[in-house]
C-alpha atoms as a PDB file:
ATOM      1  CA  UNK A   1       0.000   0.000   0.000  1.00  0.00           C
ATOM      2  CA  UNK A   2       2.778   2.649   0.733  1.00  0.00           C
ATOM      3  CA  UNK A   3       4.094   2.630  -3.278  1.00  0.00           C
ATOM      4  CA  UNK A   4      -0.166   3.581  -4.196  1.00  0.00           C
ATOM      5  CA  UNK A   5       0.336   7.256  -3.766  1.00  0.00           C
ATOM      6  CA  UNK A   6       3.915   7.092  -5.986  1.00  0.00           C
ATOM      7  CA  UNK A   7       2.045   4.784  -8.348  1.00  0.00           C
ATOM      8  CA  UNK A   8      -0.787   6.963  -8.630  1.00  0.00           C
ATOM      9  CA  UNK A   9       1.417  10.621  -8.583  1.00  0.00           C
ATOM     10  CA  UNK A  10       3.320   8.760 -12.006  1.00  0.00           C
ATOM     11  CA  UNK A  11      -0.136   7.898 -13.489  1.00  0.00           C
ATOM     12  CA  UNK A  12      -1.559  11.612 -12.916  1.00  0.00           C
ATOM     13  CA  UNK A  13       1.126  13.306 -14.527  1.00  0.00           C
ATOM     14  CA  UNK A  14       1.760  10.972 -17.121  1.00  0.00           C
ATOM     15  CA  UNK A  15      -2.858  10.794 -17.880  1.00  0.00           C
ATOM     16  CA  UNK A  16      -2.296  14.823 -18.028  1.00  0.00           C
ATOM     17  CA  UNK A  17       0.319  15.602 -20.203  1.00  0.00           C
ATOM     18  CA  UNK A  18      -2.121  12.382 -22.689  1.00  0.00           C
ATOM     19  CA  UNK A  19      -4.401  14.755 -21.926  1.00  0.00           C
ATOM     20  CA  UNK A  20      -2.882  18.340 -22.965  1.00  0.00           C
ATOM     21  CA  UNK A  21      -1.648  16.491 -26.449  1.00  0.00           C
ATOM     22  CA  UNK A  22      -4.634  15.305 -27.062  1.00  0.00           C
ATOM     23  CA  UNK A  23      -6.350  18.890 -26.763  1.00  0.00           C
ATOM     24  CA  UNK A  24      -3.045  19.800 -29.237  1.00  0.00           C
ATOM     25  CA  UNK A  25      -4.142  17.251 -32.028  1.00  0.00           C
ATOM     26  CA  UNK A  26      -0.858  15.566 -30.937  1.00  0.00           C
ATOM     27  CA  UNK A  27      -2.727  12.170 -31.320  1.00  0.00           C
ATOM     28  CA  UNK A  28       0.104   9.553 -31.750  1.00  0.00           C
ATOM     29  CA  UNK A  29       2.221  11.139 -28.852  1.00  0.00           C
ATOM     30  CA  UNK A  30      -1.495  11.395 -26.711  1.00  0.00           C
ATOM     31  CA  UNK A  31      -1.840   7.372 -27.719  1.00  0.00           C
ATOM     32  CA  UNK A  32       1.186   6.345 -25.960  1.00  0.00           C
ATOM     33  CA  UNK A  33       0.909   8.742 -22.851  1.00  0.00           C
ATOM     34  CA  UNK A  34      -2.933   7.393 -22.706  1.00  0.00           C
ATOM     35  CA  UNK A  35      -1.425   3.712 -22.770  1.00  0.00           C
ATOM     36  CA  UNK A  36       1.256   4.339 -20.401  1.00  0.00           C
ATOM     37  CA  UNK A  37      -0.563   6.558 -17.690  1.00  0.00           C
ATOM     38  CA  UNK A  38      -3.690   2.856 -18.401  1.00  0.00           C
ATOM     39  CA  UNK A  39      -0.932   0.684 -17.593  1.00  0.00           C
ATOM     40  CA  UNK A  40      -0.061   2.516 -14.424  1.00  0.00           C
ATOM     41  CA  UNK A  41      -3.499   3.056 -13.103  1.00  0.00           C
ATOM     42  CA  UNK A  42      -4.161  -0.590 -13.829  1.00  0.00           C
ATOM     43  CA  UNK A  43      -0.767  -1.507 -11.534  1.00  0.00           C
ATOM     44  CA  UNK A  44      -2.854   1.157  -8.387  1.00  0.00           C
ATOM     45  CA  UNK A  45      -5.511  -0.768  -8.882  1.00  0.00           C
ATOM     46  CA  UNK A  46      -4.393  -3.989  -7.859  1.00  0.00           C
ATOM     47  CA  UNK A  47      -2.780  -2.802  -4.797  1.00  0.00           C
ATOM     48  CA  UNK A  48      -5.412  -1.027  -3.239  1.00  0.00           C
ATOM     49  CA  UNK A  49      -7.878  -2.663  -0.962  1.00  0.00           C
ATOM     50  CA  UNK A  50     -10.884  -0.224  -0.469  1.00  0.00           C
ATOM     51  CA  UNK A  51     -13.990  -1.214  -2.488  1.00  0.00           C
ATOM     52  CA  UNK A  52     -14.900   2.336  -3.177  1.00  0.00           C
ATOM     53  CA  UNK A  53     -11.349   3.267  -4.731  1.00  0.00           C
ATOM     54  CA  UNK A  54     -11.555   0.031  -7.167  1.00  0.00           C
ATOM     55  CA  UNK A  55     -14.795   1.271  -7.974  1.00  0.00           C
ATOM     56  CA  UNK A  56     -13.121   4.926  -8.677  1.00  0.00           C
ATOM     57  CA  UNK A  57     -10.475   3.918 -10.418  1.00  0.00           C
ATOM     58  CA  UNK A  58     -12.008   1.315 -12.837  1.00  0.00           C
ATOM     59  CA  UNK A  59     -14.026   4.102 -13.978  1.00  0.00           C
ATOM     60  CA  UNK A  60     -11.319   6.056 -14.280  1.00  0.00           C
ATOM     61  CA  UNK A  61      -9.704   3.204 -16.540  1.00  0.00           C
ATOM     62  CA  UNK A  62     -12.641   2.907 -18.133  1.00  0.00           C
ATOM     63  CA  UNK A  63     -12.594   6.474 -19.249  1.00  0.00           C
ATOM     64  CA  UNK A  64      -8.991   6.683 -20.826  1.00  0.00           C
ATOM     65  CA  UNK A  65      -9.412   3.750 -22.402  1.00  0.00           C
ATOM     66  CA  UNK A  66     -12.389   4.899 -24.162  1.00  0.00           C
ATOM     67  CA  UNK A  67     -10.972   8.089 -25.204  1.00  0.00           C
ATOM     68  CA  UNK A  68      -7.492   6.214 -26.288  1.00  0.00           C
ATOM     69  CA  UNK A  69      -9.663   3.409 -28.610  1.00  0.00           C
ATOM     70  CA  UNK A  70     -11.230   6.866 -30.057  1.00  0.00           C
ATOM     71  CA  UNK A  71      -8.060   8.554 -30.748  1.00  0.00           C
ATOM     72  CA  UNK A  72      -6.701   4.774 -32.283  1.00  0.00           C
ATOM     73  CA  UNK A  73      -9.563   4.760 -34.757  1.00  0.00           C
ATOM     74  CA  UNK A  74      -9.319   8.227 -35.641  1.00  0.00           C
ATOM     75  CA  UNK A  75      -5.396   7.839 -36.131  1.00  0.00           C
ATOM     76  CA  UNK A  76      -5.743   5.266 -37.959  1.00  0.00           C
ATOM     77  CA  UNK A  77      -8.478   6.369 -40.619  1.00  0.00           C
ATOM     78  CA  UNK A  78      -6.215   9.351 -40.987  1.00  0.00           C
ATOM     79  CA  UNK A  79      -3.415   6.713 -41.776  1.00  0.00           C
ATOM     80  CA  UNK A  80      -5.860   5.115 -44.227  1.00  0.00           C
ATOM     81  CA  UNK A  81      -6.534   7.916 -46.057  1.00  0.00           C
ATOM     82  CA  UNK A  82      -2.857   9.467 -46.044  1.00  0.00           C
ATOM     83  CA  UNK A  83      -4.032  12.801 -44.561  1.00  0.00           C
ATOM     84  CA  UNK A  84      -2.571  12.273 -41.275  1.00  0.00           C
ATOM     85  CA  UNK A  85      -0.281  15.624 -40.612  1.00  0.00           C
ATOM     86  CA  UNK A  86       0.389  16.262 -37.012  1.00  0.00           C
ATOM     87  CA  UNK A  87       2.917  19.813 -36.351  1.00  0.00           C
ATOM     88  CA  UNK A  88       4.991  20.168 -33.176  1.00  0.00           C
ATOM     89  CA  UNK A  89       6.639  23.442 -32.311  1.00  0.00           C
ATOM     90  CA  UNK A  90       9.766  23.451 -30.496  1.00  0.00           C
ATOM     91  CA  UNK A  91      10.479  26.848 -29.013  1.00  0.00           C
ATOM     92  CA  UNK A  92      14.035  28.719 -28.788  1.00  0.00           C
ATOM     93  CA  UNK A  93      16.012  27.230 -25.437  1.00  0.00           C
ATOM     94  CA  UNK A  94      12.977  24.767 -24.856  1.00  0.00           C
ATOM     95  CA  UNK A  95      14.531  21.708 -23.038  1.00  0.00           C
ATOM     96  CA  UNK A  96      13.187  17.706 -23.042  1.00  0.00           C
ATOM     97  CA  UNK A  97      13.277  17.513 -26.616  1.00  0.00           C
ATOM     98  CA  UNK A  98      15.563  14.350 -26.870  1.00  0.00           C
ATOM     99  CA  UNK A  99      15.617  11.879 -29.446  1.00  0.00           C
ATOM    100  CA  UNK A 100      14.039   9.495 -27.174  1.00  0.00           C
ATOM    101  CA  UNK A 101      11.356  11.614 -26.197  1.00  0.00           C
ATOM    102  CA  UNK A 102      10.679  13.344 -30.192  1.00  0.00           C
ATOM    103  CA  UNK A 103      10.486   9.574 -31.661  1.00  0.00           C
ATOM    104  CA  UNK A 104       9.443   7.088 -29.492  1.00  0.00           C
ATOM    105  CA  UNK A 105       5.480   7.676 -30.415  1.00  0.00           C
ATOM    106  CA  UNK A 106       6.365   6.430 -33.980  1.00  0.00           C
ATOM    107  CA  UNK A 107       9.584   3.580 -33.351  1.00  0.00           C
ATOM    108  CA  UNK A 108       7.253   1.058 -33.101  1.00  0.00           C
ATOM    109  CA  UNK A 109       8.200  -2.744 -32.332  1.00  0.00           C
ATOM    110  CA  UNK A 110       7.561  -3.574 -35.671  1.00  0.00           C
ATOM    111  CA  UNK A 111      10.701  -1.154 -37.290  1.00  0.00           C
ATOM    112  CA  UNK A 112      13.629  -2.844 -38.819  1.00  0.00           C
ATOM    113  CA  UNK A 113      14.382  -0.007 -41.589  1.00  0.00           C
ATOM    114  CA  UNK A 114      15.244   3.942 -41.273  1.00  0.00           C
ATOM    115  CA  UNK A 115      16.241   6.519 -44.038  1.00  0.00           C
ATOM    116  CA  UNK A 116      17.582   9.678 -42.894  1.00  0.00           C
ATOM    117  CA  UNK A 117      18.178  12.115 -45.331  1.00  0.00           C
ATOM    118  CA  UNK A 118      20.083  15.066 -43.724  1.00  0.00           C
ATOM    119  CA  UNK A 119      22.574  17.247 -45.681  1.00  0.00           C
ATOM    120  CA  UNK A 120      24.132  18.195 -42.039  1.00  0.00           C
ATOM    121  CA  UNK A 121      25.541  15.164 -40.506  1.00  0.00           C
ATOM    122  CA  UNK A 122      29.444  16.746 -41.255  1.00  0.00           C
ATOM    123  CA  UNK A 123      30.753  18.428 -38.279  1.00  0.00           C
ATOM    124  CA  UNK A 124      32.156  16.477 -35.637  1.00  0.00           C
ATOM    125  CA  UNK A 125      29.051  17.978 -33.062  1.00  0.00           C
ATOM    126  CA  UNK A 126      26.233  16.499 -35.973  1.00  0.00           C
ATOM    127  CA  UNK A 127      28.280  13.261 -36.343  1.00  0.00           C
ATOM    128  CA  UNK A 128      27.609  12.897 -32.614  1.00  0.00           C
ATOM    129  CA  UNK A 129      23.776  14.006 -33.447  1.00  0.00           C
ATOM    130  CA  UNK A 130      23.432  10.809 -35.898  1.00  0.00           C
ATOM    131  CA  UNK A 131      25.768   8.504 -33.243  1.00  0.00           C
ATOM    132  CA  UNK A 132      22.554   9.594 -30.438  1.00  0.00           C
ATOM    133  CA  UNK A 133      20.135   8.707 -32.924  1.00  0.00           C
ATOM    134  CA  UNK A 134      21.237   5.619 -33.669  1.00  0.00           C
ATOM    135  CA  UNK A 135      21.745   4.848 -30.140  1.00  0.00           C
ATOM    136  CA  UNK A 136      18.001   5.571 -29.407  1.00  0.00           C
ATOM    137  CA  UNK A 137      17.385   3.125 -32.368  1.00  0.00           C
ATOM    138  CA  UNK A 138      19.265   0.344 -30.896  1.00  0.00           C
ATOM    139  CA  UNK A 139      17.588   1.209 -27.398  1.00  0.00           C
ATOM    140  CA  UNK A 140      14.056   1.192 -28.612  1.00  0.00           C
ATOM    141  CA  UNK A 141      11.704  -1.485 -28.546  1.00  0.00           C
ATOM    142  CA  UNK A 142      12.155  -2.268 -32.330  1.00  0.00           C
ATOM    143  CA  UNK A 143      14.383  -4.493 -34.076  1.00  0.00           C
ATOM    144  CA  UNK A 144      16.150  -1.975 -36.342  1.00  0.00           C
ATOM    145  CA  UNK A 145      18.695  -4.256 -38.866  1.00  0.00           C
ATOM    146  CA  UNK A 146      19.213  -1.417 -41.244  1.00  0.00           C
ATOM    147  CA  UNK A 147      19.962   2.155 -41.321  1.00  0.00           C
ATOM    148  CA  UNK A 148      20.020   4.253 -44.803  1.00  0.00           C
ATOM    149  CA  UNK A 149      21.914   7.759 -44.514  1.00  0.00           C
ATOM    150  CA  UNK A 150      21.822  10.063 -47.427  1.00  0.00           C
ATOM    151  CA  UNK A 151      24.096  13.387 -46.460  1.00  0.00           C
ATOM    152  CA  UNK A 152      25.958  15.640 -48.290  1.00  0.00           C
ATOM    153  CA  UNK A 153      29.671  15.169 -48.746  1.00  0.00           C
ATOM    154  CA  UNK A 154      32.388  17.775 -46.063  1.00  0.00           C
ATOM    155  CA  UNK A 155      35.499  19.081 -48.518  1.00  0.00           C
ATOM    156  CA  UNK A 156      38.680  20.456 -47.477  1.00  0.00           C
ATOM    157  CA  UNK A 157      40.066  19.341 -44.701  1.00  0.00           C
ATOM    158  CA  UNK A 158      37.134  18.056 -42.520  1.00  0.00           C
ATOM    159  CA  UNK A 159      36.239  15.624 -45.243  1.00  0.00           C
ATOM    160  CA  UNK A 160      38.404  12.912 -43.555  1.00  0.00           C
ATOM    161  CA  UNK A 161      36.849  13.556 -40.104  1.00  0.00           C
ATOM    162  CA  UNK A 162      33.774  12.395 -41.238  1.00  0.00           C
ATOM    163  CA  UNK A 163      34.131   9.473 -43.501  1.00  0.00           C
ATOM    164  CA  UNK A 164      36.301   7.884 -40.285  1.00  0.00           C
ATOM    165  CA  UNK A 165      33.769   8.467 -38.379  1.00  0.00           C
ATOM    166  CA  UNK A 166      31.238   7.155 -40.331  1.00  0.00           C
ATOM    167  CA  UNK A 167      33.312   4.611 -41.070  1.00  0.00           C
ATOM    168  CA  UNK A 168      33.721   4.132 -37.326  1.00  0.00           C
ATOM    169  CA  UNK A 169      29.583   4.144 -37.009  1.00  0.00           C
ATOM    170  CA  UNK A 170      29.489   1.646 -39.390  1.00  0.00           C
ATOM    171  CA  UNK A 171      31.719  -1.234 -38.014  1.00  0.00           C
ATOM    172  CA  UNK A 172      30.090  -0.379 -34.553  1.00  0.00           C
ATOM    173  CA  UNK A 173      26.293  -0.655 -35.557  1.00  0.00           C
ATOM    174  CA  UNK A 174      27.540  -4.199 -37.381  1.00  0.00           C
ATOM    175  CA  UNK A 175      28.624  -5.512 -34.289  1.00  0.00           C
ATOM    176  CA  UNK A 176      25.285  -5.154 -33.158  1.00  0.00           C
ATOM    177  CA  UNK A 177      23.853  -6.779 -35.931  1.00  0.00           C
ATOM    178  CA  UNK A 178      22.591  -3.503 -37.826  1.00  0.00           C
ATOM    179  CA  UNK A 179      24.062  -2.406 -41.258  1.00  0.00           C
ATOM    180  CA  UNK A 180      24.369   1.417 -41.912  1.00  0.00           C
ATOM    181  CA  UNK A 181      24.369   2.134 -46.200  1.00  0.00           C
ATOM    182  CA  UNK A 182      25.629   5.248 -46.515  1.00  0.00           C
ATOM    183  CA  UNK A 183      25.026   7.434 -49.386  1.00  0.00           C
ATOM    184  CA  UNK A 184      26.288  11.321 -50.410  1.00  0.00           C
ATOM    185  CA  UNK A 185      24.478  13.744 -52.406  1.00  0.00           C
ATOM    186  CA  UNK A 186      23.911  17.498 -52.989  1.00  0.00           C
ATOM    187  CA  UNK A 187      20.566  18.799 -51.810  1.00  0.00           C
ATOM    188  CA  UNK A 188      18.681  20.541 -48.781  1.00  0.00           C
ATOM    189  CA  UNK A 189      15.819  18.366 -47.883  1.00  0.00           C
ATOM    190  CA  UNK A 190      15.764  16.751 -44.244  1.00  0.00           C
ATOM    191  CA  UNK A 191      13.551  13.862 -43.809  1.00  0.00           C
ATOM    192  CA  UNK A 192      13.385  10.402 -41.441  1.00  0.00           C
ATOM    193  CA  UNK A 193      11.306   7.800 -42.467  1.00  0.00           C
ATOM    194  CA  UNK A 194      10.532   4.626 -40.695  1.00  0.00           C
ATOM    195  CA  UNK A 195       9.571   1.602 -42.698  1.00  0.00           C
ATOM    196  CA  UNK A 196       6.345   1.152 -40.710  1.00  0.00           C
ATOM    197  CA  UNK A 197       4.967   4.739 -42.968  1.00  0.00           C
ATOM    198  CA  UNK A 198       5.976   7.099 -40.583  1.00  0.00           C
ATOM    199  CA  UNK A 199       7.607  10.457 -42.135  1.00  0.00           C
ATOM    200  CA  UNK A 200       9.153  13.403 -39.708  1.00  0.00           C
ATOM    201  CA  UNK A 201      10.622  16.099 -41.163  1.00  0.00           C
ATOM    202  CA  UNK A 202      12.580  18.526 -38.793  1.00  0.00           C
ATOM    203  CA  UNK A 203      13.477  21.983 -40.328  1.00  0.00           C
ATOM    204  CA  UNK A 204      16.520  21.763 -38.436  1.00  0.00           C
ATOM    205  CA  UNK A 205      17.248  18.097 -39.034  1.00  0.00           C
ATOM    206  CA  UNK A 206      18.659  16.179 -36.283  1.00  0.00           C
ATOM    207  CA  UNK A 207      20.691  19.080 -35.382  1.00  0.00           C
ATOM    208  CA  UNK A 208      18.285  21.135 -33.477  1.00  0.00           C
ATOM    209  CA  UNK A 209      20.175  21.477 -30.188  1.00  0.00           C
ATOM    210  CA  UNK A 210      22.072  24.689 -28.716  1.00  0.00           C
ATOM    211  CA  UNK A 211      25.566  24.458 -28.596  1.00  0.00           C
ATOM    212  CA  UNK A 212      26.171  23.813 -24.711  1.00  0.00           C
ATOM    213  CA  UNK A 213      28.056  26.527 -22.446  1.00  0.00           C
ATOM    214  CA  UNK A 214      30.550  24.198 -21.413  1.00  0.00           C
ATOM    215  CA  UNK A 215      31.799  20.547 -21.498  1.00  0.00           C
ATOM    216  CA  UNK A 216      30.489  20.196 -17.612  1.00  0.00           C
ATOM    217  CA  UNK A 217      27.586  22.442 -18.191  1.00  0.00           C
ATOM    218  CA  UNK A 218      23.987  20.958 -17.403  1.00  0.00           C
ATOM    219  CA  UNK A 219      22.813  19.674 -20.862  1.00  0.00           C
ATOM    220  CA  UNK A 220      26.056  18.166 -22.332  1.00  0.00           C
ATOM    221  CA  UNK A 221      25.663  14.891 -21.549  1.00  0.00           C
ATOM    222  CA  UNK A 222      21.509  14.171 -20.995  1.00  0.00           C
ATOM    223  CA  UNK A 223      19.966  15.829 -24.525  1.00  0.00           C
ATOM    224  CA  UNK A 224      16.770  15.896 -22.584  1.00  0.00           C
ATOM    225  CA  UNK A 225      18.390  18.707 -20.511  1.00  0.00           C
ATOM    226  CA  UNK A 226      19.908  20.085 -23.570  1.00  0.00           C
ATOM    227  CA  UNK A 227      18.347  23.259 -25.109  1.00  0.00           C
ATOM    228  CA  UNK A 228      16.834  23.867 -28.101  1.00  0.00           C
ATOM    229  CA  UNK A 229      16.670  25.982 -31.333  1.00  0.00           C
ATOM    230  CA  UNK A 230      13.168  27.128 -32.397  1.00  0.00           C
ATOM    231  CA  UNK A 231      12.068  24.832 -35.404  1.00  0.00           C
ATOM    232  CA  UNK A 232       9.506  22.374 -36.374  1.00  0.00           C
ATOM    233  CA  UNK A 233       8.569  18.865 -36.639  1.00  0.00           C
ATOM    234  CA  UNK A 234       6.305  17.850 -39.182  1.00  0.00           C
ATOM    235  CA  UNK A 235       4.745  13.856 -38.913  1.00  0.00           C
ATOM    236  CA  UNK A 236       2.987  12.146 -41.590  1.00  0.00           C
ATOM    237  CA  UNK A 237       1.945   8.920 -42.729  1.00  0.00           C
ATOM    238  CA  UNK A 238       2.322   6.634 -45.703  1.00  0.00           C
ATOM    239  CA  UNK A 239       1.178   2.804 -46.349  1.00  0.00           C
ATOM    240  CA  UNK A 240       4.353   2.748 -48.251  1.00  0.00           C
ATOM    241  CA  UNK A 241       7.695   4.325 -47.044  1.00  0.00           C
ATOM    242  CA  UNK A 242       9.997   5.028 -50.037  1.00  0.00           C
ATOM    243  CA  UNK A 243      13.887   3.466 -50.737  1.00  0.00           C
ATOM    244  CA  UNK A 244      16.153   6.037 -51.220  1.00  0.00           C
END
């Protein structure tokens, strides 16, 4: 009984912020907080004892799950159709924008392929950008075994700084069973796809982080603590992910 008011503090906040994306037309990110914040009043109700809270909370359960079946159905007619478009706005030195947190609505379990098409993975601070993502990848609950990057080419003397670490990436991500195909070209356009239709295009591309103040500054490490630059994320949805 003494972890039902923790249990029940994590389901509140989590049932709220479901709640506050919801009312944003955030639907996908609302589906998974609505799941999670289900799963955790589920866990308070089987520890409690009192007939009159089980009563409370099953309605309470009831409730979310109602409005999360809704939000499924409605998801996935948009899906059906191809009209789904959902917009988020980061603001200038917002902070718990990490990869984790931007993508995990749409890394399903059922992803084994990403594209990434970002002209900006050249500097030694975006190379680290693509390592994080990747990392997330290999963290998530999917079963990523390939990773397509399409980037534009560094000259002078940078250029060797990032095909070794590419290179680098590459022999890394095969020891855990993933292959990265790696492709240069000249254009502008940033886009992630996952082969379950999912489409996010950043106007920043993956590097939408501040530079931190200092190597032991508050941000360097965690990217959730890291701030951002204003941009946006736009998320659509096709039945059939293009090959680059």
């Amino acid at each position: 009984m003494t972890q039902v008011p923790g249990m029940e503090t994590s389901a509140i906040s989590v049932l709220k912020r479901a709640v506050e994306l919801d009312q944003s037309s955030r639907f996908q990110e609302s589906l998974v907080c609505y799941q999670e914040g289900i799963q955790l009043l589920m866990d308070v109700l089987k520890a409690v004892k009192d007939d009159s809270k089980k009563v409370h909370y099953r309605q309470k359960i009831k409730s979310y799950m109602d409005r999360a079946e809704q939000i499924k159905v409605h998801v996935n007619q948009l899906k059906e159709e191809g009209k789904y478009h959902e917009q988020i706005r980061i603001a200038d030195d917002a902070t718990g924008y990490s990869y984790e947190v931007l993508f995990r609505p749409y890394v399903t379990e059922g992803v084994t392929e990403v594209w990434v098409e970002d002209p900006y993975i050249r500097h030694i601070h975006q190379l680290y950008n693509f390592l994080r993502f990747c990392e997330m990848l290999l963290k998530a609950s999917c079963k990523v075994k390939r990773i397509h990057l399409l980037t534009s080419q560094e000259e002078g003397d940078n250029s060797s700084q990032q095909a070794s670490a590419l290179s680098e990436l590459k022999q890394s991500l095969q020891s855990q069973d993933v292959c990265l195909d790696l492709q240069y070209s000249t254009f502008h356009d940033r886009e992630i796809r996952f082969d379950n239709g999912w489409i996010i295009k950043i106007g920043r591309g993956l590097d939408y982080f501040k530079k931190p103040k200092g190597r032991f500054s508050i941000g360097y490490c965690d990217y959730d603590l890291r701030q951002c630059q204003e941009t946006t994320v736009d998320v659509f949805h096709s039945k059939h992910t293009k090959t680059l």
